[in-house]
Protein backbone atom coordinates (compact mmCIF):
# COMPACT_ATOMS: atom_id res chain seq x y z
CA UNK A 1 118.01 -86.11 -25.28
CA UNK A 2 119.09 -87.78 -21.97
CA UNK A 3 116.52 -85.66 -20.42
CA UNK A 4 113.73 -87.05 -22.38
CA UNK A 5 114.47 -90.47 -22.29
CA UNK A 6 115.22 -90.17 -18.26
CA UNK A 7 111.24 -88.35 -18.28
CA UNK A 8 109.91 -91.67 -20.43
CA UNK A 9 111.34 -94.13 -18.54
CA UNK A 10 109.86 -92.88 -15.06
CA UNK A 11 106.37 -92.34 -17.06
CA UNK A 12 106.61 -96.73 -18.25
CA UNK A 13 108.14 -97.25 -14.53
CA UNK A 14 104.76 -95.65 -13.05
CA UNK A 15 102.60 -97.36 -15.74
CA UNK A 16 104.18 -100.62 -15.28
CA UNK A 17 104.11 -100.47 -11.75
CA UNK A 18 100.45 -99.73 -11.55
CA UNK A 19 99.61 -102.19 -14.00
CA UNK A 20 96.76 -99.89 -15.90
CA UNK A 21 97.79 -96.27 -16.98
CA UNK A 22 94.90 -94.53 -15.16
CA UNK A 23 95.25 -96.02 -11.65
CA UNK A 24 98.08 -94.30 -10.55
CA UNK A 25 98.06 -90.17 -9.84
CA UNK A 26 100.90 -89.26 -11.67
CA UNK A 27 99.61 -90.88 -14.67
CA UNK A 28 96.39 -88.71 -14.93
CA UNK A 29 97.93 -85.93 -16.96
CA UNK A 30 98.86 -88.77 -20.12
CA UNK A 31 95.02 -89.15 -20.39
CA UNK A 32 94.80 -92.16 -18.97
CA UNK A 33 91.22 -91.33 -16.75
CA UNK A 34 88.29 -93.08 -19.17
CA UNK A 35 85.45 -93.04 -16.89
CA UNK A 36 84.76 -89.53 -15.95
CA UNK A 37 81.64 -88.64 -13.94
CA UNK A 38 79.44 -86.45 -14.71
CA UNK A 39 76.74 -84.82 -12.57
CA UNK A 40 73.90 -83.96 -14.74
CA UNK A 41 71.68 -86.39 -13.21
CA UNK A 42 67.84 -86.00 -13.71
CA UNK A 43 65.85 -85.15 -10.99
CA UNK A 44 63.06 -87.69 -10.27
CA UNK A 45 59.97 -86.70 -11.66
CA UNK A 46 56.88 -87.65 -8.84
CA UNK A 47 54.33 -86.95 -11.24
CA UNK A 48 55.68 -89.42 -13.77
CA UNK A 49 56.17 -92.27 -10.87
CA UNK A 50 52.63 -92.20 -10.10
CA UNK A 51 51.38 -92.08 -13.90
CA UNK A 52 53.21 -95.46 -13.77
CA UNK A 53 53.43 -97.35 -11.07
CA UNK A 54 50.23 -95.84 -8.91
CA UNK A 55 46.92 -97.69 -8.08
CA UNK A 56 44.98 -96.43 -11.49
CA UNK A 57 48.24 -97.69 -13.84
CA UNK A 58 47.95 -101.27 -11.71
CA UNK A 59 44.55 -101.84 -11.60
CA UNK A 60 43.94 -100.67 -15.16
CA UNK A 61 45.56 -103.92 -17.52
CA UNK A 62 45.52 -107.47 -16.06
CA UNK A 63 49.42 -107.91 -15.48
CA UNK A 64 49.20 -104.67 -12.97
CA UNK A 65 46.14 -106.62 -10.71
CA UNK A 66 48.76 -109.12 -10.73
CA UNK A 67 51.46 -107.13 -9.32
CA UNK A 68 49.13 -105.84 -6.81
CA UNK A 69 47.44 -109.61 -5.89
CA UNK A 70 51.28 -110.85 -5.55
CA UNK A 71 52.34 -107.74 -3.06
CA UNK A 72 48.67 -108.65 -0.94
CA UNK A 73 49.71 -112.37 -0.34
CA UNK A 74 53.44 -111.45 0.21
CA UNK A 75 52.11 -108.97 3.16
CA UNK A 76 53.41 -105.57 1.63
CA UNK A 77 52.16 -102.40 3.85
CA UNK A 78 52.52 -100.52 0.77
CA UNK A 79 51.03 -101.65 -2.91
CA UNK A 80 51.09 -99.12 -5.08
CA UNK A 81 52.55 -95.75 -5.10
């Protein structure tokens, strides 16, 4: 019983010391980790970045010759993709 209560103690000295149960190592086996991260990331699509932000998308409605007109008077190199 000692045992167990010795084992507790350390486990609320660690957690108090760190002040948030998943900042300190030892901690990480009480489940403490809540932002795990995971690397299925999408790969960019090129295709898909042209459909929407090339020349044809920005010239086509009103608000995209605007985005254009506003990157020619700010001196962009580039204007479209």
């Amino acid at each position: 019983m000692s045992l167990l209560a010795n084992g507790w103690t350390r486990v609320a000295q660690l957690v108090l010391r760190s002040g948030h149960p998943g900042q300190c190592g030892q901690c990480v086996q009480l489940g403490g980790v809540r932002h795990n991260v995971r690397w299925f990331f999408e790969k960019p699509s090129e295709v898909k970045r042209i459909r929407k932000h090339g020349w044809i998308a920005r010239i086509s409605t009103q608000k995209g010759r605007n985005i254009v007109m506003r990157r020619i008077l700010r001196g962009r190199h580039v204007l479209t993709h």
